[in-house]
Protein backbone atom coordinates (compact mmCIF):
# COMPACT_ATOMS: atom_id res chain seq x y z
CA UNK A 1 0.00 0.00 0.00
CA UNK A 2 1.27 3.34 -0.72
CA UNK A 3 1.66 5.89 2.14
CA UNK A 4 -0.49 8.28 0.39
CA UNK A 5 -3.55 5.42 0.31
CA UNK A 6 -2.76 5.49 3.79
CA UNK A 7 -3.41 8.68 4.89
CA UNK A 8 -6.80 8.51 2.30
CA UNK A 9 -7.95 5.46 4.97
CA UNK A 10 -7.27 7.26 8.13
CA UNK A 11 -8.89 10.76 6.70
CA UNK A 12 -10.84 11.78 10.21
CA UNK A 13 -7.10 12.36 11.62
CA UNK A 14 -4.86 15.00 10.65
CA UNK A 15 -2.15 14.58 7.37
CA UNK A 16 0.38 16.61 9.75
CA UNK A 17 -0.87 13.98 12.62
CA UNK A 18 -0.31 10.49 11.32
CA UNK A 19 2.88 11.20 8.92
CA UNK A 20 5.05 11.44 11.44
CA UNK A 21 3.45 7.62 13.00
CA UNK A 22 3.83 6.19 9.73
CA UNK A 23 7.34 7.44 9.15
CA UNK A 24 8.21 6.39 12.71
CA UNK A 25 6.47 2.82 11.97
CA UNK A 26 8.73 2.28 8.73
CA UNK A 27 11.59 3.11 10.22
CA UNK A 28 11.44 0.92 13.57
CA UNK A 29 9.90 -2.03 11.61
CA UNK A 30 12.73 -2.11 8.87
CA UNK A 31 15.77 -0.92 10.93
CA UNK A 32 16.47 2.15 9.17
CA UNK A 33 17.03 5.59 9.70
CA UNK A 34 14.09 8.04 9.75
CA UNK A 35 15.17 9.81 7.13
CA UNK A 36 15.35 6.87 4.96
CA UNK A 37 11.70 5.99 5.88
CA UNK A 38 10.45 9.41 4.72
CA UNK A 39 11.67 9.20 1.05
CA UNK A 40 9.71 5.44 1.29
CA UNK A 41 6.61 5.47 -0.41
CA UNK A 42 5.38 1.81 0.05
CA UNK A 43 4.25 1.21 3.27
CA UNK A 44 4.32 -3.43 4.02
CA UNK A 45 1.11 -4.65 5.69
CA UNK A 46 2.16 -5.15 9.03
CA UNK A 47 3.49 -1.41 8.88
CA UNK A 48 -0.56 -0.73 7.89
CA UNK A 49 -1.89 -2.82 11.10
CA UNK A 50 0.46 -1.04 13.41
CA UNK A 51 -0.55 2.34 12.17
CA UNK A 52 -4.06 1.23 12.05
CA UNK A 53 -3.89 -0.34 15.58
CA UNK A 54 -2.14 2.91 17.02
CA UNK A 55 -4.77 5.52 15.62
CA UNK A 56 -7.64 3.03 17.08
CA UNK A 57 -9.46 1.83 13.90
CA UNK A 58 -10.27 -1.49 13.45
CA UNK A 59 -9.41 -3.91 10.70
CA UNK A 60 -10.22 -6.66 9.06
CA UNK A 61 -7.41 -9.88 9.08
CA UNK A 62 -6.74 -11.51 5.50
């Protein structure tokens, strides 16, 4: 999923908000630097849960 789907999914909260959780969610997940996570634009599904779990909405499994 791309970050920018993302944010579309989580529209009641604030862009300026949950950027900085996703960045910080790539970058723990993969090991990498935060800078490195911002330039990522694909975001893996268990990066999508944790964001998703964080910000309180609820989800559906595959």
């Amino acid at each position: 999923m791309g970050k920018a789907q993302l944010r579309q999914l989580v529209r009641p909260v604030s862009v300026k908000y949950v950027t900085p959780i996703i960045n910080e969610t790539i970058a723990k997940q993969r090991g990498v630097s935060l800078e490195f996570a911002k330039k990522q634009k694909i975001v893996f599904q268990k990066e999508v849960i944790i964001v998703l779990d964080f910000l309180g909405f609820e989800y559906e499994p595959l």
